[in-house]
C-alpha atoms as a PDB file:
ATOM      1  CA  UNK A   1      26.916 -37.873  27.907  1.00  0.00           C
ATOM      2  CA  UNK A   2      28.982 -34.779  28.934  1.00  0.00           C
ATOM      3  CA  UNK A   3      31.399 -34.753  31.677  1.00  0.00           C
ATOM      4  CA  UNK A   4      29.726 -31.261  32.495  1.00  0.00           C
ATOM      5  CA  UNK A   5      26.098 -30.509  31.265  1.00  0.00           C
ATOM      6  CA  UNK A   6      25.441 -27.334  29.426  1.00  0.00           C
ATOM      7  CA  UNK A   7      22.110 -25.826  28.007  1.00  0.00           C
ATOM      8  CA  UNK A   8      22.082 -24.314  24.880  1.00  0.00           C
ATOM      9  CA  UNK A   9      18.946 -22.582  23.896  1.00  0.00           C
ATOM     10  CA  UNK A  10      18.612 -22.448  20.625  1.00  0.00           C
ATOM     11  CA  UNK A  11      16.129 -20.797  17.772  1.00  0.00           C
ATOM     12  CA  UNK A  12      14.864 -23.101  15.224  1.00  0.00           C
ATOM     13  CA  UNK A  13      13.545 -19.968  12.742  1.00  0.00           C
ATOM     14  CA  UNK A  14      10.381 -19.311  11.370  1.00  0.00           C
ATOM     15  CA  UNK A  15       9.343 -22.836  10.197  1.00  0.00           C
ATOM     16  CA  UNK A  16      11.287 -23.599   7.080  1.00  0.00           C
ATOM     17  CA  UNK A  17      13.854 -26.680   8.090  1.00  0.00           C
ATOM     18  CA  UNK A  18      16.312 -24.807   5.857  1.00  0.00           C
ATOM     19  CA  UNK A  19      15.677 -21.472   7.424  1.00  0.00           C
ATOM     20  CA  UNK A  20      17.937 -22.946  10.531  1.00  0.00           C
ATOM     21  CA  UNK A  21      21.607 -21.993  11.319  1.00  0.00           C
ATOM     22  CA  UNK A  22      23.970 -24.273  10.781  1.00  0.00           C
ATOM     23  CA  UNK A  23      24.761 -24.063  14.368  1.00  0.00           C
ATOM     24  CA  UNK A  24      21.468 -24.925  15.209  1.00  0.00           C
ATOM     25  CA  UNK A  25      21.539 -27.982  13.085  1.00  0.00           C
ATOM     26  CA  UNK A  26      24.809 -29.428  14.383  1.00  0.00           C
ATOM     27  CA  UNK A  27      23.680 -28.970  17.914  1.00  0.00           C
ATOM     28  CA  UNK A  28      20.448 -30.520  17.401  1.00  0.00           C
ATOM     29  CA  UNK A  29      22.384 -33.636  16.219  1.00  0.00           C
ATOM     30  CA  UNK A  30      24.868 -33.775  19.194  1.00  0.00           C
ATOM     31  CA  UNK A  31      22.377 -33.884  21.554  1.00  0.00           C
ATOM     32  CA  UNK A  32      21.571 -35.582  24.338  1.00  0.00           C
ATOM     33  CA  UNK A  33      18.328 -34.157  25.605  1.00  0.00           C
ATOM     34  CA  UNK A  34      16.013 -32.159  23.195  1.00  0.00           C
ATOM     35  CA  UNK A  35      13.465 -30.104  24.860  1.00  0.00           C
ATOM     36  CA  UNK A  36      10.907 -28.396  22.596  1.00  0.00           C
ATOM     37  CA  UNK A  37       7.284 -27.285  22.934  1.00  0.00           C
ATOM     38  CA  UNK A  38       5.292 -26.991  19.348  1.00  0.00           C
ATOM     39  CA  UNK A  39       6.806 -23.829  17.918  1.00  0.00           C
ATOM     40  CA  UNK A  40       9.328 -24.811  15.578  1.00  0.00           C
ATOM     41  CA  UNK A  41       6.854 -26.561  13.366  1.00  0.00           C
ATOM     42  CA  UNK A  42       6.388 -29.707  12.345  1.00  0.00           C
ATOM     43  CA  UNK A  43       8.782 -30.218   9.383  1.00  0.00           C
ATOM     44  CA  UNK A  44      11.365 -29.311  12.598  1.00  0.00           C
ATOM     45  CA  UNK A  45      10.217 -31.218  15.119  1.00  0.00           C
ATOM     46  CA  UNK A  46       9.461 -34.392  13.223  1.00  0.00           C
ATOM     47  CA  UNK A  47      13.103 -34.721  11.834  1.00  0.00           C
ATOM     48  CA  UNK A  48      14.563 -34.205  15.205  1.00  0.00           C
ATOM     49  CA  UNK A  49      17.651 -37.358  15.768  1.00  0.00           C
ATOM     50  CA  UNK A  50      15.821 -40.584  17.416  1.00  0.00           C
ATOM     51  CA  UNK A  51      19.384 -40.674  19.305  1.00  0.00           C
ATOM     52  CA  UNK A  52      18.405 -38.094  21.926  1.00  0.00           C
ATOM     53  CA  UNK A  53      15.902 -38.070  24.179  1.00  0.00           C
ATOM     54  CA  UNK A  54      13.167 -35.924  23.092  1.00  0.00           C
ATOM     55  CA  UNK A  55      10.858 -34.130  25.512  1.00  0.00           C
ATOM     56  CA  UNK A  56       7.827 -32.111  24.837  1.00  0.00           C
ATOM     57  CA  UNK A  57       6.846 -29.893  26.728  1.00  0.00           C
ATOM     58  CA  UNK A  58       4.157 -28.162  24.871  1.00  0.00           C
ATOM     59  CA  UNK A  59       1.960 -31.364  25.663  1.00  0.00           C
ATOM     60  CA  UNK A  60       2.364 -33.950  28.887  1.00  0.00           C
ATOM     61  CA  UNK A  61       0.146 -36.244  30.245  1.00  0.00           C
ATOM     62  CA  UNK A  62      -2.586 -35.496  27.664  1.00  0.00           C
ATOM     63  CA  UNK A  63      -3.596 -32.418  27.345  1.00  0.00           C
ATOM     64  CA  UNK A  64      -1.742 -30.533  30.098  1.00  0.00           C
ATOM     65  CA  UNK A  65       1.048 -28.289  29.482  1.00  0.00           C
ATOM     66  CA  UNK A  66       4.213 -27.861  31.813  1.00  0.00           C
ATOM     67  CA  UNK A  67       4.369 -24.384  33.622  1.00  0.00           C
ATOM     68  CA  UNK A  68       7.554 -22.023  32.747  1.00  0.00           C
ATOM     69  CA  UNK A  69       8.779 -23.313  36.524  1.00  0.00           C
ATOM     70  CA  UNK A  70       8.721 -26.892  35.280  1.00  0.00           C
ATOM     71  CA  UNK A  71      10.594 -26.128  32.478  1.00  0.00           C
ATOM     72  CA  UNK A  72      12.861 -24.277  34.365  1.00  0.00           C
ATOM     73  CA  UNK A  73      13.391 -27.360  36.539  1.00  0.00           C
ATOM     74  CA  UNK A  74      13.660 -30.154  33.902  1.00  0.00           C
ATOM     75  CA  UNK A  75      16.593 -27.648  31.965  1.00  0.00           C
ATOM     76  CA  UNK A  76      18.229 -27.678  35.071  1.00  0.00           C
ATOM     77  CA  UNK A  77      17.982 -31.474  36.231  1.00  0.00           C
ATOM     78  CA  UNK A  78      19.073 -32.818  33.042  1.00  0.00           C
ATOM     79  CA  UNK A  79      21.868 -30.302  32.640  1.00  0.00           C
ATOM     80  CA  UNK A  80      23.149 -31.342  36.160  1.00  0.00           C
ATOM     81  CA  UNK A  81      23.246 -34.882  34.916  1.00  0.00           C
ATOM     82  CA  UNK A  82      25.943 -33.919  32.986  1.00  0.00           C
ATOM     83  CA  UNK A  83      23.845 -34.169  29.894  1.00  0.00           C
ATOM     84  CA  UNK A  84      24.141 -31.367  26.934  1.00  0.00           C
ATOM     85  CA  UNK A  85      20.471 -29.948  26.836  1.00  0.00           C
ATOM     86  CA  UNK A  86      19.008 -28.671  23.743  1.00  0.00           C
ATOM     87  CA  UNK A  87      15.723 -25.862  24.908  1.00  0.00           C
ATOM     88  CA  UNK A  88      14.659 -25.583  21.145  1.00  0.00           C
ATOM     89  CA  UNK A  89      12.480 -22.757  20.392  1.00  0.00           C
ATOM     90  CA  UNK A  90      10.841 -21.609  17.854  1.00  0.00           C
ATOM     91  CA  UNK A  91      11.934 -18.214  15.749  1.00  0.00           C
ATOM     92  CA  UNK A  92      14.851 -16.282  18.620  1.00  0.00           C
ATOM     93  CA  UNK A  93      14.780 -17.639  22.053  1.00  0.00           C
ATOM     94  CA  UNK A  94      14.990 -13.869  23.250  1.00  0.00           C
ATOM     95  CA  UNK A  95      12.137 -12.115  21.359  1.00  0.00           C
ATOM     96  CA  UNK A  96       9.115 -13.363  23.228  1.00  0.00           C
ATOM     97  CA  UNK A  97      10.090 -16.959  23.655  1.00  0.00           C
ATOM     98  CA  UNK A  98      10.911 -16.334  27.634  1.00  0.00           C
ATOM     99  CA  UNK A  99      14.281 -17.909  26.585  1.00  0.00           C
ATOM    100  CA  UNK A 100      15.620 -14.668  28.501  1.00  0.00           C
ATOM    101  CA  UNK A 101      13.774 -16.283  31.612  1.00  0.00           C
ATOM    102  CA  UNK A 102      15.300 -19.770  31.124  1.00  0.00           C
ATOM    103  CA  UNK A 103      18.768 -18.241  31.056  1.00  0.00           C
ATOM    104  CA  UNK A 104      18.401 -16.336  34.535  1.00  0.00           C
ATOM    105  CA  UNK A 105      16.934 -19.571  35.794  1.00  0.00           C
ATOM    106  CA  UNK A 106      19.806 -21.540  34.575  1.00  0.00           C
ATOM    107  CA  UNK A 107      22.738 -18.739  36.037  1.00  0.00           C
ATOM    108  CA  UNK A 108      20.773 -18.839  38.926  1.00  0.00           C
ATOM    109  CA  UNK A 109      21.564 -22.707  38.980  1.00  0.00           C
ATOM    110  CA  UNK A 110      24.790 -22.101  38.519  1.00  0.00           C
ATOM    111  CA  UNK A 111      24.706 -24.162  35.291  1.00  0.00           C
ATOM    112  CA  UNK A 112      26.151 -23.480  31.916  1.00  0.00           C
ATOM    113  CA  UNK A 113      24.474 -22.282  28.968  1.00  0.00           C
ATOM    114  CA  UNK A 114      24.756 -20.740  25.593  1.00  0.00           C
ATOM    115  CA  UNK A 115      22.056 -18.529  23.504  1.00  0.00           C
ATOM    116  CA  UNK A 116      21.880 -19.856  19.614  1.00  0.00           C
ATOM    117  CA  UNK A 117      19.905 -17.299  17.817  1.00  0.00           C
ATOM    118  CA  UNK A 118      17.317 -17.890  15.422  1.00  0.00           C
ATOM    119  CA  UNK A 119      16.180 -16.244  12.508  1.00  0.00           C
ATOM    120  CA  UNK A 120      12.751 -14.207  13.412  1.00  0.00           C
ATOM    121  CA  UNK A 121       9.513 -14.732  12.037  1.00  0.00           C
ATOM    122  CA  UNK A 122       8.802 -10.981  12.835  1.00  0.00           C
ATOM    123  CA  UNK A 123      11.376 -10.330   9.665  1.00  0.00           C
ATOM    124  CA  UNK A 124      11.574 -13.709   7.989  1.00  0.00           C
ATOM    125  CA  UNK A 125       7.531 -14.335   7.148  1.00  0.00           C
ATOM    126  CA  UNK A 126       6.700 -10.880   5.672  1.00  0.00           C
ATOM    127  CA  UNK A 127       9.944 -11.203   3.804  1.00  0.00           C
ATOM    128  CA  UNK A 128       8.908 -14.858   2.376  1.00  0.00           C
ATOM    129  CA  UNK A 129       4.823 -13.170   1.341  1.00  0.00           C
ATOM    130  CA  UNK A 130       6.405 -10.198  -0.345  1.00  0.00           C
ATOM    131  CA  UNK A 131       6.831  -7.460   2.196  1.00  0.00           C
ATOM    132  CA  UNK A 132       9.640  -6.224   3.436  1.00  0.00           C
ATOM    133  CA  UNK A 133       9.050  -4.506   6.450  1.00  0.00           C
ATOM    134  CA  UNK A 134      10.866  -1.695   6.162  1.00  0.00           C
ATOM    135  CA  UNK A 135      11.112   0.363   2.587  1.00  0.00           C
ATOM    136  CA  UNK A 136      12.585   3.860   2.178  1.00  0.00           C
ATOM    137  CA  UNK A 137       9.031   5.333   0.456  1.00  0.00           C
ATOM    138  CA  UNK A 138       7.490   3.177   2.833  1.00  0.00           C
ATOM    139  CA  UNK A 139       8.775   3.102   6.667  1.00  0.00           C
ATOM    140  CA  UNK A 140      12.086   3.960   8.503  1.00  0.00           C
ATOM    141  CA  UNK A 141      11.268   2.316  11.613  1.00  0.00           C
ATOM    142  CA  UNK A 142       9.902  -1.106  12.574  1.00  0.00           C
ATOM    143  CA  UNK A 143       8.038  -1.963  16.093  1.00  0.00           C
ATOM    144  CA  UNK A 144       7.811  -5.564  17.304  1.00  0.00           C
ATOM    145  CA  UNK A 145       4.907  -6.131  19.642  1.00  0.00           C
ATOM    146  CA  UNK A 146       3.591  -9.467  21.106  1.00  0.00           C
ATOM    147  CA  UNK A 147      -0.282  -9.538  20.615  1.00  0.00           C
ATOM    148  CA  UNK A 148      -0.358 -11.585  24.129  1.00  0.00           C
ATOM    149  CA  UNK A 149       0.702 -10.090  27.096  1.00  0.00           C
ATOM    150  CA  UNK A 150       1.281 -12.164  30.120  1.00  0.00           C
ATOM    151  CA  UNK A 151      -1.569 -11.797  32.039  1.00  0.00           C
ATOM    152  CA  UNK A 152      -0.344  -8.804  34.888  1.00  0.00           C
ATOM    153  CA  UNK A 153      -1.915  -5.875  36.889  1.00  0.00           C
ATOM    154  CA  UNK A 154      -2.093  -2.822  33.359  1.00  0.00           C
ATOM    155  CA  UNK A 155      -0.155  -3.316  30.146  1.00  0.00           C
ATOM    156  CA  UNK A 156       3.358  -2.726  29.214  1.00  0.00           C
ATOM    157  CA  UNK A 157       2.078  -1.571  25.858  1.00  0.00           C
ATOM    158  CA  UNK A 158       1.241   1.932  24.632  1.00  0.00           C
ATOM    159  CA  UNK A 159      -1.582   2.071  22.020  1.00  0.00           C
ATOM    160  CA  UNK A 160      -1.646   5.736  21.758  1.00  0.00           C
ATOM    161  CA  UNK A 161       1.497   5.647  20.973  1.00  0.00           C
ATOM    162  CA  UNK A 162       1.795   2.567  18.380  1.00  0.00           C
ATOM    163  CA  UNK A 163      -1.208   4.644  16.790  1.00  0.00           C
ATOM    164  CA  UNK A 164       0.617   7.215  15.586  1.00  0.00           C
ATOM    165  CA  UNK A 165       3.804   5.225  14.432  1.00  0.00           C
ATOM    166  CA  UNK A 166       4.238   6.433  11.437  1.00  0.00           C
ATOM    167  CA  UNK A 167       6.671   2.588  10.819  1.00  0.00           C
ATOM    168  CA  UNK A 168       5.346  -0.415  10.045  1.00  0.00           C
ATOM    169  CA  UNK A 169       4.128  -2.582  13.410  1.00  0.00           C
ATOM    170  CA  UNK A 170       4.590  -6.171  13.624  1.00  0.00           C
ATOM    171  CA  UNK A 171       2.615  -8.309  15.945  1.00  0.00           C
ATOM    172  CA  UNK A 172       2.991 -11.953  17.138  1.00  0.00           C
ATOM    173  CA  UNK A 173       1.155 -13.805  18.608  1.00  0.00           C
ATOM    174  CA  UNK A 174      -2.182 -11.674  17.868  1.00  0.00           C
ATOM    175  CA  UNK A 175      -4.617 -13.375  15.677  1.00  0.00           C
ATOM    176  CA  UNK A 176      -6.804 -14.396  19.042  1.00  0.00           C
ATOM    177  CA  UNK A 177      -6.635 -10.760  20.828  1.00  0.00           C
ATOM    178  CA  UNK A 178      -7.007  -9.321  16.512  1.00  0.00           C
ATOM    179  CA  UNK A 179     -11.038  -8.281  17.453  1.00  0.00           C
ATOM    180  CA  UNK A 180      -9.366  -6.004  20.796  1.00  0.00           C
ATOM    181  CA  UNK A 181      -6.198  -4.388  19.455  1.00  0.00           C
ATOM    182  CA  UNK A 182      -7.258  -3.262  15.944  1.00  0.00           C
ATOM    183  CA  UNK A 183     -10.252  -1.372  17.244  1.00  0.00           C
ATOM    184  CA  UNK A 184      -8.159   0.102  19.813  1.00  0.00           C
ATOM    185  CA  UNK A 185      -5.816   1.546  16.990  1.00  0.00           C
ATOM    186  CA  UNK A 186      -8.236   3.211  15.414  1.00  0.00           C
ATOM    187  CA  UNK A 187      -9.711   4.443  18.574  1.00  0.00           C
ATOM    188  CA  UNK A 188      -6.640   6.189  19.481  1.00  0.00           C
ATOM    189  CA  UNK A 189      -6.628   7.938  15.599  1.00  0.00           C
ATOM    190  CA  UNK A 190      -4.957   5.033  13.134  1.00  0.00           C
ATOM    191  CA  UNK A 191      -6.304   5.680   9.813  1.00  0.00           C
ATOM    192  CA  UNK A 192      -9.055   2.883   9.106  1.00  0.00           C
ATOM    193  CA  UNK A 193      -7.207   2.334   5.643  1.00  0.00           C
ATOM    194  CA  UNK A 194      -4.334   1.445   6.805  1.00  0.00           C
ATOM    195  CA  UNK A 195      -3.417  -1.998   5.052  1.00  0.00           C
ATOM    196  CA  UNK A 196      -3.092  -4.881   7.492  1.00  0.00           C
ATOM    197  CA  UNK A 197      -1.685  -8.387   6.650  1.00  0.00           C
ATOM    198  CA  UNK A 198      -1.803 -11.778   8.437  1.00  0.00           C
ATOM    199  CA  UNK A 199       0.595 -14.583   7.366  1.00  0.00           C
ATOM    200  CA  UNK A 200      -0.399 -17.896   8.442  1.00  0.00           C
ATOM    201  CA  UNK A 201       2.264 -20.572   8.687  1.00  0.00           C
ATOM    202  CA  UNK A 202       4.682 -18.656   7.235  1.00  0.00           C
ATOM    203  CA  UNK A 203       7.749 -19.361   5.134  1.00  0.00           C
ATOM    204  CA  UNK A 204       6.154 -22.934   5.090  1.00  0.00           C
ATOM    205  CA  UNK A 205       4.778 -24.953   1.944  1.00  0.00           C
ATOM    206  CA  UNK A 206       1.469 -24.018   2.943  1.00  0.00           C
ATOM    207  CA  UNK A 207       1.350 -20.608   3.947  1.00  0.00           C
ATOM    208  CA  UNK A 208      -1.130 -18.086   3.408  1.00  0.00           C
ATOM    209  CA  UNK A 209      -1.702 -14.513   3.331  1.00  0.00           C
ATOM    210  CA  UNK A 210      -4.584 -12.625   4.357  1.00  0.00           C
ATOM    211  CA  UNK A 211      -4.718  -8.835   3.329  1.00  0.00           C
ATOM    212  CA  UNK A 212      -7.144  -5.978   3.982  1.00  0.00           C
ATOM    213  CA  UNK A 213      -7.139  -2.198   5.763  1.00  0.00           C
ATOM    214  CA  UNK A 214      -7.767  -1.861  10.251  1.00  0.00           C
ATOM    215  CA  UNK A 215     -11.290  -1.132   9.247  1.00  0.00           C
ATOM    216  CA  UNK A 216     -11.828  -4.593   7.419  1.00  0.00           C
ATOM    217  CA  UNK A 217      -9.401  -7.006   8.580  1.00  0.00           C
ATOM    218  CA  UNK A 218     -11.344  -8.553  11.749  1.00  0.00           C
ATOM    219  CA  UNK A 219     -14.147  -9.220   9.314  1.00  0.00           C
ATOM    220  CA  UNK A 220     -11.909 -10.820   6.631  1.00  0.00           C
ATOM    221  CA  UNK A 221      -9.627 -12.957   9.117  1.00  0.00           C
ATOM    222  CA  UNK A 222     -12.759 -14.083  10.870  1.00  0.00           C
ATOM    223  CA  UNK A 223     -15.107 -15.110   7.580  1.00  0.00           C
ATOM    224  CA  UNK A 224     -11.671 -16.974   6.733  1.00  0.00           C
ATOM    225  CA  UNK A 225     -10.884 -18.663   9.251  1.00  0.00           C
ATOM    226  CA  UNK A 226      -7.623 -17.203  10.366  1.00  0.00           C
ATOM    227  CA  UNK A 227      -5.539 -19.099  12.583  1.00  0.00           C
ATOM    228  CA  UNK A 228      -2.377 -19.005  14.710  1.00  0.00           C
ATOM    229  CA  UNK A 229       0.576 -19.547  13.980  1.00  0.00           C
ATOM    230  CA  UNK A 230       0.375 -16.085  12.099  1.00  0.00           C
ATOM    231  CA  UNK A 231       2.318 -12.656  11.822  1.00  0.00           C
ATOM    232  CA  UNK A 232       0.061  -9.565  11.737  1.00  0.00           C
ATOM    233  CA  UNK A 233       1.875  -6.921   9.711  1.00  0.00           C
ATOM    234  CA  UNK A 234       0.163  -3.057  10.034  1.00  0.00           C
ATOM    235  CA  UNK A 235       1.378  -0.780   7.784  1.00  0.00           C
ATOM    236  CA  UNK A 236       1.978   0.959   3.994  1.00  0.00           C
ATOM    237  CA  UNK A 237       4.841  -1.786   3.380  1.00  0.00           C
ATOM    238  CA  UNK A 238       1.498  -3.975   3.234  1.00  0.00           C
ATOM    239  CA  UNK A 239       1.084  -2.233   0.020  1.00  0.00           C
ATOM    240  CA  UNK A 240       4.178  -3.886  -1.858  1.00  0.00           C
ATOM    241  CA  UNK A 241       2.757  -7.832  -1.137  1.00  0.00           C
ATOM    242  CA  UNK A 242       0.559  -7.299  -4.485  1.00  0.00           C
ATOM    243  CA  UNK A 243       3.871  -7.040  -6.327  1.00  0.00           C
ATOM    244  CA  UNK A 244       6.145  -8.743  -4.588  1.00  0.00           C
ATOM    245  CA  UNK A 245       4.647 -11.558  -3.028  1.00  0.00           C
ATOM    246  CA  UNK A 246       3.145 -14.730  -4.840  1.00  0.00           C
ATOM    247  CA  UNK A 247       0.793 -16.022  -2.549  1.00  0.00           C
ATOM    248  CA  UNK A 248      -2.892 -14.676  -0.750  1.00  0.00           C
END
């Protein structure tokens, strides 16, 4: 117990246990609270300390899950217990893992907090299949998209635009929208041969790596059974994962 509660938000990486910061580990031991959803993985969450009290919020009673607002709330009631809160996240709390909603929630509290960021899985999992995502015969410039917007009135992404990106594109969270997004690349003048990865579960024992080109990968991912968590990776980089990487 804390004479003053804080929140610290932390990223817990792409998956690996070692891939966290050593800032993230410490904290993670020192806490009291631990709130987590089921992002981090399970080689994370099931070596989390049986000293604090762990709360998931990806799951409660059965098989509903806890709004954003809830979470919001629970953050904020523990933290005013004077209890140091640990909102574990998987990958960076700030690149699409609302922890950037969390922390105006909590400053809106008035209560304390600190951001503890995490390695990415937008860099980190091509990098562990063999493709670096950016390469100077390759691509200058790297665009980070999230595959599922929150549902709102238009989107906030241009596909005319990410189809003529001449960089690699990165999506997460996009193997369920895949069949909607890839055909709308090529609508708006993609080349169908550009290559296309998917990384499932990556930098973890069992990952695996799914290749092909915008005018084959739905087919592939589906007659595979692709499934989330995975990176989709668009782009001539792609190209490199035959020599560099060592699984598929």
């Amino acid at each position: 117990m804390h004479p003053n509660g804080k929140v610290y938000l932390v990223g817990s990486g792409p998956g690996d246990p070692e891939l966290l910061t050593i800032k993230a580990l410490r904290l993670i031991k020192e806490a009291d609270v631990i709130v987590y959803d089921q992002l981090p993985g399970p080689e994370i969450l099931t070596s989390l300390p049986k000293s604090a009290e762990l709360i998931d919020v990806g799951k409660y009673a059965g098989d509903h899950t806890l709004s954003q607002d809830e979470i919001n709330q629970l953050l904020v009631d523990y933290a005013s217990q004077g209890k140091m809160v640990v909102r574990l996240k998987g990958g960076d709390p700030y690149l699409f893992g609302r922890g950037g909603e969390e922390a105006l929630e909590l400053r809106k509290a008035g209560i304390e907090f600190e951001v503890v960021p995490g390695i990415t899985s937008a860099i980190a999992v091509p990098a562990c299949a063999g493709i670096p995502i950016t390469h100077r015969d390759n691509a200058s410039m790297v665009t980070i998209i999230t595959g599922h917007e929150q549902k709102k009135e238009g989107s906030m992404l241009d596909w005319e635009w990410l189809s003529r990106s001449l960089g690699t594109l990165i999506i997460l969270m996009g193997v369920s929208t895949l069949g909607t997004y890839i055909p709308k690349l090529m609508r708006y003048g993609s080349d169908p041969d550009t290559p296309v990865a998917i990384i499932e579960r990556g930098t973890r024992d069992d990952q695996v790596v799914t290749t092909g080109s915008l005018s084959t990968i739905v087919d592939i991912a589906k007659d595979r059974g692709v499934k989330a968590p995975a990176i989709v990776v668009i782009g001539d980089v792609v190209r490199l994962h035959d020599a560099l990487g060592s699984s598929g």
